[in-house]
PDB file of N, CA and C in Angstrom:
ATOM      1  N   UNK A   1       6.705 -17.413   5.456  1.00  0.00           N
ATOM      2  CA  UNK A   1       6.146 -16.700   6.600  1.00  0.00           C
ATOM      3  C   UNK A   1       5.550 -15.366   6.153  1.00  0.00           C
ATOM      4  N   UNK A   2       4.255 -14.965   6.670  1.00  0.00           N
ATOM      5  CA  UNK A   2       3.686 -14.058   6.567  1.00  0.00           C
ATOM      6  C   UNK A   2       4.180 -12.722   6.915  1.00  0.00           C
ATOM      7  N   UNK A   3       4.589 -11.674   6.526  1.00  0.00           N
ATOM      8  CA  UNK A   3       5.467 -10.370   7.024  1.00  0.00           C
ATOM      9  C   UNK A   3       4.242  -9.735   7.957  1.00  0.00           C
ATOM     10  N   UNK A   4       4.519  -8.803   8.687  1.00  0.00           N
ATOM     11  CA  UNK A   4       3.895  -8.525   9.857  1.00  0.00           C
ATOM     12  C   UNK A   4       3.150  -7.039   9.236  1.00  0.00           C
ATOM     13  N   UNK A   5       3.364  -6.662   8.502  1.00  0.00           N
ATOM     14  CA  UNK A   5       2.622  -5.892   7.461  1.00  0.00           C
ATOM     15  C   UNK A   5       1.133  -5.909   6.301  1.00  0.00           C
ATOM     16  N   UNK A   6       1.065  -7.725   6.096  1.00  0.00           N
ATOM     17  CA  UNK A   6       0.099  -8.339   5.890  1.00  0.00           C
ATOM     18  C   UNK A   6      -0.843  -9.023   6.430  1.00  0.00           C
ATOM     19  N   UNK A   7      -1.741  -8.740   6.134  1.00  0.00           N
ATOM     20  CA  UNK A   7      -2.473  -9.488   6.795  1.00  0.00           C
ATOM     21  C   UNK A   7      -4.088 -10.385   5.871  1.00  0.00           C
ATOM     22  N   UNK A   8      -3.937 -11.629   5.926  1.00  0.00           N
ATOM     23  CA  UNK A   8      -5.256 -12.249   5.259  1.00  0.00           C
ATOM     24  C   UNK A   8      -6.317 -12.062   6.061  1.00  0.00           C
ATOM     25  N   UNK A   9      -7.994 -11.810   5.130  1.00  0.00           N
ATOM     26  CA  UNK A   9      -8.949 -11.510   6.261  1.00  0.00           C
ATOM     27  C   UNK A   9      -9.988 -12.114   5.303  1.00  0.00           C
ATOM     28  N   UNK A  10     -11.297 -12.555   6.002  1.00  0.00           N
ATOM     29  CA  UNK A  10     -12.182 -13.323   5.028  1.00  0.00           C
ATOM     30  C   UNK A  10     -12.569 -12.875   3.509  1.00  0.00           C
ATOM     31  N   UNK A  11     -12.366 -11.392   3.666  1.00  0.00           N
ATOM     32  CA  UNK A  11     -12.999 -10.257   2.632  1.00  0.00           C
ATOM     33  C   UNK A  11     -11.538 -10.089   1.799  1.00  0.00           C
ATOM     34  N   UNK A  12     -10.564  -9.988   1.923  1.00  0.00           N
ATOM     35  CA  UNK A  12      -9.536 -10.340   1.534  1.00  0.00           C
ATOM     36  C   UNK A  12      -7.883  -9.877   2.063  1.00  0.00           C
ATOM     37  N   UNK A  13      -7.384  -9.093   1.965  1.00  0.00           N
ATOM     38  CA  UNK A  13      -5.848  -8.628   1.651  1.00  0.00           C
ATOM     39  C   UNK A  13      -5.396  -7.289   2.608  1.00  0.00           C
ATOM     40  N   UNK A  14      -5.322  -7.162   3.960  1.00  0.00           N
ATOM     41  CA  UNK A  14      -4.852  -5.975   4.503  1.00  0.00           C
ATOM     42  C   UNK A  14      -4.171  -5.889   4.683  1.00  0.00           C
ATOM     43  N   UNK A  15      -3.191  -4.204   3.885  1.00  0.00           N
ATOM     44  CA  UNK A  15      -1.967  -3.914   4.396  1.00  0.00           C
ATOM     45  C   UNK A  15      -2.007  -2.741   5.176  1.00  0.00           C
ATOM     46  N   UNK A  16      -0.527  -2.604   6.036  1.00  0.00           N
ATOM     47  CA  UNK A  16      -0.343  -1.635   6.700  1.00  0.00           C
ATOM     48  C   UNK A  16       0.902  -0.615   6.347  1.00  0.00           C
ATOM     49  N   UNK A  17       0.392   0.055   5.779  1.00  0.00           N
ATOM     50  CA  UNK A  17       2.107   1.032   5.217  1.00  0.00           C
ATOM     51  C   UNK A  17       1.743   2.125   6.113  1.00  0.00           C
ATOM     52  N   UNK A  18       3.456   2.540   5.931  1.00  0.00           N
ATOM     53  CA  UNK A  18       3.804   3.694   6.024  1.00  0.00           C
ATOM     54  C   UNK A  18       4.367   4.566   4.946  1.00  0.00           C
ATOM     55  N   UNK A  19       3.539   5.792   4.449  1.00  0.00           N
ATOM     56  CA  UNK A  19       3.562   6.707   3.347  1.00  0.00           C
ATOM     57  C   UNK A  19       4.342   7.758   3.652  1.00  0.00           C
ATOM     58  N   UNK A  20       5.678   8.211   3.072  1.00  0.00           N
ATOM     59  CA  UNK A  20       6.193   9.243   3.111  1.00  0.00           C
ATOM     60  C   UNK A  20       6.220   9.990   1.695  1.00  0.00           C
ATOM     61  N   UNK A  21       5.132  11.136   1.573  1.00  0.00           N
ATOM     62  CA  UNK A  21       4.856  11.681   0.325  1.00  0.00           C
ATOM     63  C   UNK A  21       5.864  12.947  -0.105  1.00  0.00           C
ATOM     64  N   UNK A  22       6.499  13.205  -1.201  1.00  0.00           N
ATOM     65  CA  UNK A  22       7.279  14.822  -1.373  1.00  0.00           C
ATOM     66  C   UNK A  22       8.648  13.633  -1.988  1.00  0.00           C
ATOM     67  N   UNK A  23       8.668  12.647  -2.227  1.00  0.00           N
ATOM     68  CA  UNK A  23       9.966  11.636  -2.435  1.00  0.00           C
ATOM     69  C   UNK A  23      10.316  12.028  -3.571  1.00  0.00           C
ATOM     70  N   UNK A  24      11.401  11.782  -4.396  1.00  0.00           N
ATOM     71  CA  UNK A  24      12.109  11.882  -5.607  1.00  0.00           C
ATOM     72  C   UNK A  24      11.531  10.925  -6.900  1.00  0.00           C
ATOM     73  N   UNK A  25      11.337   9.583  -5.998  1.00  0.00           N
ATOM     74  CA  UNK A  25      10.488   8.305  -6.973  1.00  0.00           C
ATOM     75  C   UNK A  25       9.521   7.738  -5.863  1.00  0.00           C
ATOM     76  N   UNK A  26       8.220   6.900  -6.067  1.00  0.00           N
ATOM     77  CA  UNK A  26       7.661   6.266  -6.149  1.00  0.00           C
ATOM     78  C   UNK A  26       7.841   4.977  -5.587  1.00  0.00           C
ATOM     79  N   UNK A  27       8.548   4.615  -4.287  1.00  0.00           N
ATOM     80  CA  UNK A  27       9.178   3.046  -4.407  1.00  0.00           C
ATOM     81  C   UNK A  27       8.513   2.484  -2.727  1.00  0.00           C
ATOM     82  N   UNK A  28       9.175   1.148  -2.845  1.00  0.00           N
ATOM     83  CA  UNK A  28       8.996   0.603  -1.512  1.00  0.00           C
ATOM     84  C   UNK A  28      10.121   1.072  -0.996  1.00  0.00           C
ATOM     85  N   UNK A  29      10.461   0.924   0.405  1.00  0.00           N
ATOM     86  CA  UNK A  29      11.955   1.505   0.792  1.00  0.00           C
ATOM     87  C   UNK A  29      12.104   0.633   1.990  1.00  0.00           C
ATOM     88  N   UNK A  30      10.999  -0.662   2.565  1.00  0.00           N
ATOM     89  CA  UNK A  30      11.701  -1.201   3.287  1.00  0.00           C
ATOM     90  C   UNK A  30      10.555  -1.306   4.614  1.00  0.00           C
ATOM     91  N   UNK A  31      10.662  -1.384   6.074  1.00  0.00           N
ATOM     92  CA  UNK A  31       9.879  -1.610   6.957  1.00  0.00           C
ATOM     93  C   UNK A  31      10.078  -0.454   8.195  1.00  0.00           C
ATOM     94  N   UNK A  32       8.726   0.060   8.419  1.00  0.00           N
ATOM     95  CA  UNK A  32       9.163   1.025   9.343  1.00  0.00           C
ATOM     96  C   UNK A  32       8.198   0.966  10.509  1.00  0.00           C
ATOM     97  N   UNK A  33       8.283   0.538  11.822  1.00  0.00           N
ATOM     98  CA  UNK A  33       7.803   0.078  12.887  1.00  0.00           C
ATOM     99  C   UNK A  33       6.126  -1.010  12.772  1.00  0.00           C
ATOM    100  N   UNK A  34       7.121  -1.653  11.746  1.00  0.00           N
ATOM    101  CA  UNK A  34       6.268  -2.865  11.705  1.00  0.00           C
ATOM    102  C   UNK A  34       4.817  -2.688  10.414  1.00  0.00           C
ATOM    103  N   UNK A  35       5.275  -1.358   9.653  1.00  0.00           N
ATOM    104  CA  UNK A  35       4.796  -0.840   8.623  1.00  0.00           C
ATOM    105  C   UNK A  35       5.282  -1.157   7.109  1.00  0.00           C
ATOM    106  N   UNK A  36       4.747  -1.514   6.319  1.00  0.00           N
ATOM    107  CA  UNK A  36       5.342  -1.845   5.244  1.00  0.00           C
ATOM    108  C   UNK A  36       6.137  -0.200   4.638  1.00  0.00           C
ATOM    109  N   UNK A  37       7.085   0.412   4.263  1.00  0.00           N
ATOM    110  CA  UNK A  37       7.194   2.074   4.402  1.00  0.00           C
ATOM    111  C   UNK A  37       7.150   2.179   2.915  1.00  0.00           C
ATOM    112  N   UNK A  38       6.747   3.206   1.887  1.00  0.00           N
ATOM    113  CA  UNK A  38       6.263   3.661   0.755  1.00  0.00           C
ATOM    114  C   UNK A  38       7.005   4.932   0.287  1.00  0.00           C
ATOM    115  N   UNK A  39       7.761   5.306  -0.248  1.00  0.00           N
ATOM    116  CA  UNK A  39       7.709   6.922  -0.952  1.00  0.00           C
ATOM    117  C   UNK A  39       7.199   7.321  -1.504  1.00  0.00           C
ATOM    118  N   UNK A  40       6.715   8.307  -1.876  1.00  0.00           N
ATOM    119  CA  UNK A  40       5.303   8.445  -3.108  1.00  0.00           C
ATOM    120  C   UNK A  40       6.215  10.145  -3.576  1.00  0.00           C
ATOM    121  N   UNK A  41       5.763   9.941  -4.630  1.00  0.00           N
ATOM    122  CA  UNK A  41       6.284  11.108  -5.411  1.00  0.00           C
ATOM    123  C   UNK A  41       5.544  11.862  -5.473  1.00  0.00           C
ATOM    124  N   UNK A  42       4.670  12.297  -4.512  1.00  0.00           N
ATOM    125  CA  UNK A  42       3.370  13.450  -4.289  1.00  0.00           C
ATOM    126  C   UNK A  42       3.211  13.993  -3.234  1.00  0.00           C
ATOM    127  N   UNK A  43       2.905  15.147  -3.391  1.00  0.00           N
ATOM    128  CA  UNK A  43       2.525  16.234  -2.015  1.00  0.00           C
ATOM    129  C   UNK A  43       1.706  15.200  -1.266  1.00  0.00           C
ATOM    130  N   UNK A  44       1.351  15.694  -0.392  1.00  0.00           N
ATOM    131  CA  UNK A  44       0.404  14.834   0.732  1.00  0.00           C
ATOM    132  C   UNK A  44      -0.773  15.772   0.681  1.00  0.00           C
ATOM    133  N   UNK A  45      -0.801  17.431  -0.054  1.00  0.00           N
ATOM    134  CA  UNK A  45      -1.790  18.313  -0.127  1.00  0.00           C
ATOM    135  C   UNK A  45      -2.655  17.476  -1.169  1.00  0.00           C
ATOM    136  N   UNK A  46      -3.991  18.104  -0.721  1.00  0.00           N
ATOM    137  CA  UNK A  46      -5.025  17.581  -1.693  1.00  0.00           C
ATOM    138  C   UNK A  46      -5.535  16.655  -2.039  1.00  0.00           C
ATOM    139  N   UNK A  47      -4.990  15.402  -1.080  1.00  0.00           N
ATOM    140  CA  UNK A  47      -5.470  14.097  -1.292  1.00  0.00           C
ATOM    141  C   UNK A  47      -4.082  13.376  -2.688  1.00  0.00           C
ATOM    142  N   UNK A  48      -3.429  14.014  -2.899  1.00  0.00           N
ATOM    143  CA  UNK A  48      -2.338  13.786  -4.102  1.00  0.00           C
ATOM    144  C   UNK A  48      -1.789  12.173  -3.803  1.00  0.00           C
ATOM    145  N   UNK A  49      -0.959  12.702  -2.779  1.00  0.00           N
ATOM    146  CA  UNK A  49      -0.929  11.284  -2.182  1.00  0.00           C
ATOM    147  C   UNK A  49      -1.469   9.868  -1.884  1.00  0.00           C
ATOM    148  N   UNK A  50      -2.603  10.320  -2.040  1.00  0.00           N
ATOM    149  CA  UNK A  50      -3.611   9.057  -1.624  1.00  0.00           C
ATOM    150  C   UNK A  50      -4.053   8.541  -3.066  1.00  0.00           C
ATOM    151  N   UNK A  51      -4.543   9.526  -3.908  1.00  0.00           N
ATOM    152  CA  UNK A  51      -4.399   9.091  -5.089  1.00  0.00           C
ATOM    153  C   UNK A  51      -3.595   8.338  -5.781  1.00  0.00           C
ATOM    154  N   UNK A  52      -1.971   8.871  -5.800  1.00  0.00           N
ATOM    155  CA  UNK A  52      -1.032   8.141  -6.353  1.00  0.00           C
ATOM    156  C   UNK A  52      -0.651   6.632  -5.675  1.00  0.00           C
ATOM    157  N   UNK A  53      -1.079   6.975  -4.474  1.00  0.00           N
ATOM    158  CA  UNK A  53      -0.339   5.204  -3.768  1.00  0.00           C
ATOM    159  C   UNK A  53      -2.195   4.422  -4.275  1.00  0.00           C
ATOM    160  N   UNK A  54      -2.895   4.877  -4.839  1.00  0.00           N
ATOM    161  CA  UNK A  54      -4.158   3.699  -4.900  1.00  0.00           C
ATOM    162  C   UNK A  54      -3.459   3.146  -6.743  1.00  0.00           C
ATOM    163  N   UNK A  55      -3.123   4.243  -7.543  1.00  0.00           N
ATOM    164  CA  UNK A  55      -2.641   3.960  -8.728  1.00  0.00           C
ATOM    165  C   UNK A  55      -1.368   3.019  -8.769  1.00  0.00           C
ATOM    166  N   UNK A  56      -0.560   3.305  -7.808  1.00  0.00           N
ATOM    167  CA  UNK A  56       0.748   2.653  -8.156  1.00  0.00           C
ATOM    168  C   UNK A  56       0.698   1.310  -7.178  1.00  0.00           C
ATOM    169  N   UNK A  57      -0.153   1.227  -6.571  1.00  0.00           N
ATOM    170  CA  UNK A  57      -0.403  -0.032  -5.705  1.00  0.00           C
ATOM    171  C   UNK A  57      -1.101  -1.096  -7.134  1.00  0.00           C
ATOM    172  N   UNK A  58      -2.196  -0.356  -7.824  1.00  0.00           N
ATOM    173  CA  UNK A  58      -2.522  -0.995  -8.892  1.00  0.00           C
ATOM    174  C   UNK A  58      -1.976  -1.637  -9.841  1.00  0.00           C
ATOM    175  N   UNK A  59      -1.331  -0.461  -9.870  1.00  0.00           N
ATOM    176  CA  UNK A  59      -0.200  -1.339 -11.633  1.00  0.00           C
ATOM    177  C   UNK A  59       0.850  -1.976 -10.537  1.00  0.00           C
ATOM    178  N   UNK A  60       1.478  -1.969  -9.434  1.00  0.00           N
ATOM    179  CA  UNK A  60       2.209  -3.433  -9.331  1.00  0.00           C
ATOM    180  C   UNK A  60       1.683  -3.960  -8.718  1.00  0.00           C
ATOM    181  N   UNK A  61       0.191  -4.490  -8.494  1.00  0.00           N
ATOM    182  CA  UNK A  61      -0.285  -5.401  -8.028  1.00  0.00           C
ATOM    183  C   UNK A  61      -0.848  -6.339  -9.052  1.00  0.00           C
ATOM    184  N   UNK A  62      -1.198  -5.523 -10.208  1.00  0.00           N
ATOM    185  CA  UNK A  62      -1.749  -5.897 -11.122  1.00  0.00           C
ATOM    186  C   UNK A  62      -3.547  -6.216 -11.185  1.00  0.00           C
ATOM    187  N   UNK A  63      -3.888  -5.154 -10.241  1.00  0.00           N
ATOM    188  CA  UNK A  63      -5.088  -5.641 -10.106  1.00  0.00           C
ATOM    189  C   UNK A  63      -6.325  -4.131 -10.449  1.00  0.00           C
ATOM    190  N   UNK A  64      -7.327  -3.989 -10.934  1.00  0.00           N
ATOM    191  CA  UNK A  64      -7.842  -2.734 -10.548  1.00  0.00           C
ATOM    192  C   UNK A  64      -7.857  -2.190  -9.633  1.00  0.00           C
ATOM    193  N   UNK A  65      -7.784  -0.831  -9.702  1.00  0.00           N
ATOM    194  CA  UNK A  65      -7.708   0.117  -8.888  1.00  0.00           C
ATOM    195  C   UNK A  65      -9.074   0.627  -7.383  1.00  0.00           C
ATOM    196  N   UNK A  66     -10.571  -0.068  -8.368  1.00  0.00           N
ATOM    197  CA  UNK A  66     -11.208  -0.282  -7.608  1.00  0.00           C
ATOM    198  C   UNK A  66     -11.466  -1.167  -6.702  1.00  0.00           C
ATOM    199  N   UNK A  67     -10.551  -2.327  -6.675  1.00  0.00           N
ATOM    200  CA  UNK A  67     -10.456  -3.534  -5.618  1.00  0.00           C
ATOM    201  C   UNK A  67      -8.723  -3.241  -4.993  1.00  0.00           C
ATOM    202  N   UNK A  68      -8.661  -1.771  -4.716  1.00  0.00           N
ATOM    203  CA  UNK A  68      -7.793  -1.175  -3.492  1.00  0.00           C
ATOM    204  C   UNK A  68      -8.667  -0.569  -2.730  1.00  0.00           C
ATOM    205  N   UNK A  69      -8.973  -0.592  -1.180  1.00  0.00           N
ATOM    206  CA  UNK A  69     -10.062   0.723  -0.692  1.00  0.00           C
ATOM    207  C   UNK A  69      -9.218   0.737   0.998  1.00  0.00           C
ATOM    208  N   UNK A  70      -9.254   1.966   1.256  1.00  0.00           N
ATOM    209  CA  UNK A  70      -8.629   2.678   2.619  1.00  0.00           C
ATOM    210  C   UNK A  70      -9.896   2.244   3.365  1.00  0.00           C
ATOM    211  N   UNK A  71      -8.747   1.202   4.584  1.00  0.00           N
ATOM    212  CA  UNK A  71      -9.960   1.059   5.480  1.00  0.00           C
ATOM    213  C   UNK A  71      -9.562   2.464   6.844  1.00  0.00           C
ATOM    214  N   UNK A  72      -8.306   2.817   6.858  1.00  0.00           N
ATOM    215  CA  UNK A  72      -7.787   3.691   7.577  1.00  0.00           C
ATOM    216  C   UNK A  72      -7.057   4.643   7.763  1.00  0.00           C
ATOM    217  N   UNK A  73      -6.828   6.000   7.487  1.00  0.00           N
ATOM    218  CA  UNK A  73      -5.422   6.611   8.121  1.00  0.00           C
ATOM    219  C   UNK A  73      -5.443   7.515   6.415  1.00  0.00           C
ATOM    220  N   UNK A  74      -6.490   7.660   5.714  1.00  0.00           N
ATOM    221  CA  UNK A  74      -6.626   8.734   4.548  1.00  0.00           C
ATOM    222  C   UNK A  74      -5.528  10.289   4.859  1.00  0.00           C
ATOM    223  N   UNK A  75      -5.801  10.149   6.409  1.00  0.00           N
ATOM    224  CA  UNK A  75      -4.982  11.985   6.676  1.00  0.00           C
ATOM    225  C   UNK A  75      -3.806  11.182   7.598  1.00  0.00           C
ATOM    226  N   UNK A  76      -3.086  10.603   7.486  1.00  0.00           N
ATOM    227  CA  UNK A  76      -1.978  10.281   8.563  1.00  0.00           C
ATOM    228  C   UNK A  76      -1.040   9.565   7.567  1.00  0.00           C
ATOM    229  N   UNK A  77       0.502   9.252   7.965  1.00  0.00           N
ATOM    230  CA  UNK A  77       1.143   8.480   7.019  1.00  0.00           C
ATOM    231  C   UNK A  77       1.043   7.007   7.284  1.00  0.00           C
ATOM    232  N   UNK A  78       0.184   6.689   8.439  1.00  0.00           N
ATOM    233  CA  UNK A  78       0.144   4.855   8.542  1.00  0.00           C
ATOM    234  C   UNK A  78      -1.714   4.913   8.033  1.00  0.00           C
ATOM    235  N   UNK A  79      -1.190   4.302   7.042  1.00  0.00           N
ATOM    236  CA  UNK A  79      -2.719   3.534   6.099  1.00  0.00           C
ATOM    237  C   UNK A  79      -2.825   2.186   6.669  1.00  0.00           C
ATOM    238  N   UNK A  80      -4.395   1.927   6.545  1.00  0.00           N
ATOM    239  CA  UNK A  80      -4.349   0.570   6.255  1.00  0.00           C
ATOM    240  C   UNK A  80      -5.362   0.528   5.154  1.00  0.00           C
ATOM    241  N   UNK A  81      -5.207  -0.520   3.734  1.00  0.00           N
ATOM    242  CA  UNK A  81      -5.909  -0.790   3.425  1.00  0.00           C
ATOM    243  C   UNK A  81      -6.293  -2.201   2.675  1.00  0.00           C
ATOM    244  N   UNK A  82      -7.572  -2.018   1.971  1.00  0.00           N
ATOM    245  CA  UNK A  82      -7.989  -3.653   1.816  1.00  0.00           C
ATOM    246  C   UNK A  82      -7.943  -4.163   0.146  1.00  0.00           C
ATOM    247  N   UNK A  83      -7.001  -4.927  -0.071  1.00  0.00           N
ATOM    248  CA  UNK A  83      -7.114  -5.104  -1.708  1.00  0.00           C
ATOM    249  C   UNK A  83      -7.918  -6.762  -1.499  1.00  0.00           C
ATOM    250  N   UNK A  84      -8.413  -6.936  -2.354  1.00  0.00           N
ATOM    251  CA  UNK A  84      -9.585  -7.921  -2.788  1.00  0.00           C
ATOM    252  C   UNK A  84      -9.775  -8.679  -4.322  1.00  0.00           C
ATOM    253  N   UNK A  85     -10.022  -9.749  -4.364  1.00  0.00           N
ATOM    254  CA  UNK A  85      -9.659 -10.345  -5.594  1.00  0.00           C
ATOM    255  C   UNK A  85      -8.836 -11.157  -6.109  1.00  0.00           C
ATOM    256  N   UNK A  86      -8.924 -11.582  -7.577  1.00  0.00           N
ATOM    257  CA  UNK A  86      -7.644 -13.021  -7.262  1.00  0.00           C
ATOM    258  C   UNK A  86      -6.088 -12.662  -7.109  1.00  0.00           C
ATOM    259  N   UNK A  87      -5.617 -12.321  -6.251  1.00  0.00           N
ATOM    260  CA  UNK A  87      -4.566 -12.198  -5.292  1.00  0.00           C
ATOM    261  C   UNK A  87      -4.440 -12.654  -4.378  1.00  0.00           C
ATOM    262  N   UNK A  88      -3.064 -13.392  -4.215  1.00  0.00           N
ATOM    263  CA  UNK A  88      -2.690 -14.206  -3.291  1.00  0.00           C
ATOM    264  C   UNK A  88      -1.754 -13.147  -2.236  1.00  0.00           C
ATOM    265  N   UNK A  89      -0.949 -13.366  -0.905  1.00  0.00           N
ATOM    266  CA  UNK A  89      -0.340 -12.826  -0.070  1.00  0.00           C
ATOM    267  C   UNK A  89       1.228 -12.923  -0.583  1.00  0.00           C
ATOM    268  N   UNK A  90       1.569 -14.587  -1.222  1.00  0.00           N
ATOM    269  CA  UNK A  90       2.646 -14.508  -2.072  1.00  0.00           C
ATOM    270  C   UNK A  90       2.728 -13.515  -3.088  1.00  0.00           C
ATOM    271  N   UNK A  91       1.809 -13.409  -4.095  1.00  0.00           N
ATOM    272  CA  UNK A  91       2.203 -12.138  -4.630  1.00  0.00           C
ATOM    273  C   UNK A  91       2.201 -11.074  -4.432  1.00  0.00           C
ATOM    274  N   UNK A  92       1.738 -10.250  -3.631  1.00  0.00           N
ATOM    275  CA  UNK A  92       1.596  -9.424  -2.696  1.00  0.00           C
ATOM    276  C   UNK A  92       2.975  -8.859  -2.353  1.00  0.00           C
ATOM    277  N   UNK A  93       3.855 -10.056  -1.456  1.00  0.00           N
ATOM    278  CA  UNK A  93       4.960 -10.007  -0.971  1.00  0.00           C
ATOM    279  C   UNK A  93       5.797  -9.636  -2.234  1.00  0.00           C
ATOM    280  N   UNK A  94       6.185 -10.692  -2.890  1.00  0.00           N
ATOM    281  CA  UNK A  94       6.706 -10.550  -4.447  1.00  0.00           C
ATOM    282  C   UNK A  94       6.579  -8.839  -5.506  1.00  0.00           C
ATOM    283  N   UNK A  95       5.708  -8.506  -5.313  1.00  0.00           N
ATOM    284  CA  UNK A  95       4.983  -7.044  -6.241  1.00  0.00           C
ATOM    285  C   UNK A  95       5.594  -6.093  -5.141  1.00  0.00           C
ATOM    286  N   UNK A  96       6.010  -6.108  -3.792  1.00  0.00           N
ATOM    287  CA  UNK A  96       6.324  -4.851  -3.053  1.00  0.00           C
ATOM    288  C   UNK A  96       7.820  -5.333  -2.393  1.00  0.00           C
ATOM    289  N   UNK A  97       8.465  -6.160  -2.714  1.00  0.00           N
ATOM    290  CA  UNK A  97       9.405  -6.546  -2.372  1.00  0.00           C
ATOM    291  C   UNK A  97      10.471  -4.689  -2.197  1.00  0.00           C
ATOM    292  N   UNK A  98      11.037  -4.342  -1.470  1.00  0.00           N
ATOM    293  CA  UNK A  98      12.262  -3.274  -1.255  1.00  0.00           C
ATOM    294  C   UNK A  98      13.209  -2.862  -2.248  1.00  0.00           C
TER     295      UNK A  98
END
């Protein structure tokens, strides 16, 4: 079953997190009103944040960094965005598992 956080779309792969930036590590931490929820080990000043969750979405997705792109929510902690490419939703699930 598909988690309510993912979503398949013709173009490819949308997720919906929730980013809480200033964390200790870097991790998934679980589901937060139907948000996939994120810690990021970065200020939220300066775009820091947004930077680090496009990098660390990369290396455990395993995919470049340029086939991650914000379709939403750059200044807020609920993102959505669109990864693209050969990636499946199973791995997806698997790479952000809690």
């Amino acid at each position: 079953m598909t988690p309510i956080w993912l979503k398949q779309t013709p173009n490819g792969i949308t997720l919906n997190l929730h980013c809480q930036p200033g964390a200790k590590i870097t991790k998934v931490v679980g589901l937060h009103d139907g948000y996939l929820k994120i810690s990021l080990q970065a200020p939220a000043s300066e775009n820091k944040a947004n930077e680090l969750l496009l990098a660390w979405l990369s290396k455990q997705l395993k995919v470049p960094q340029k086939q991650i792109q914000f379709i939403s929510g750059q200044n807020s902690r609920q993102k959505r965005l669109e990864v693209w490419g050969p990636i499946s939703p199973e791995q997806i699930i698997q790479a952000l598992k809690p």
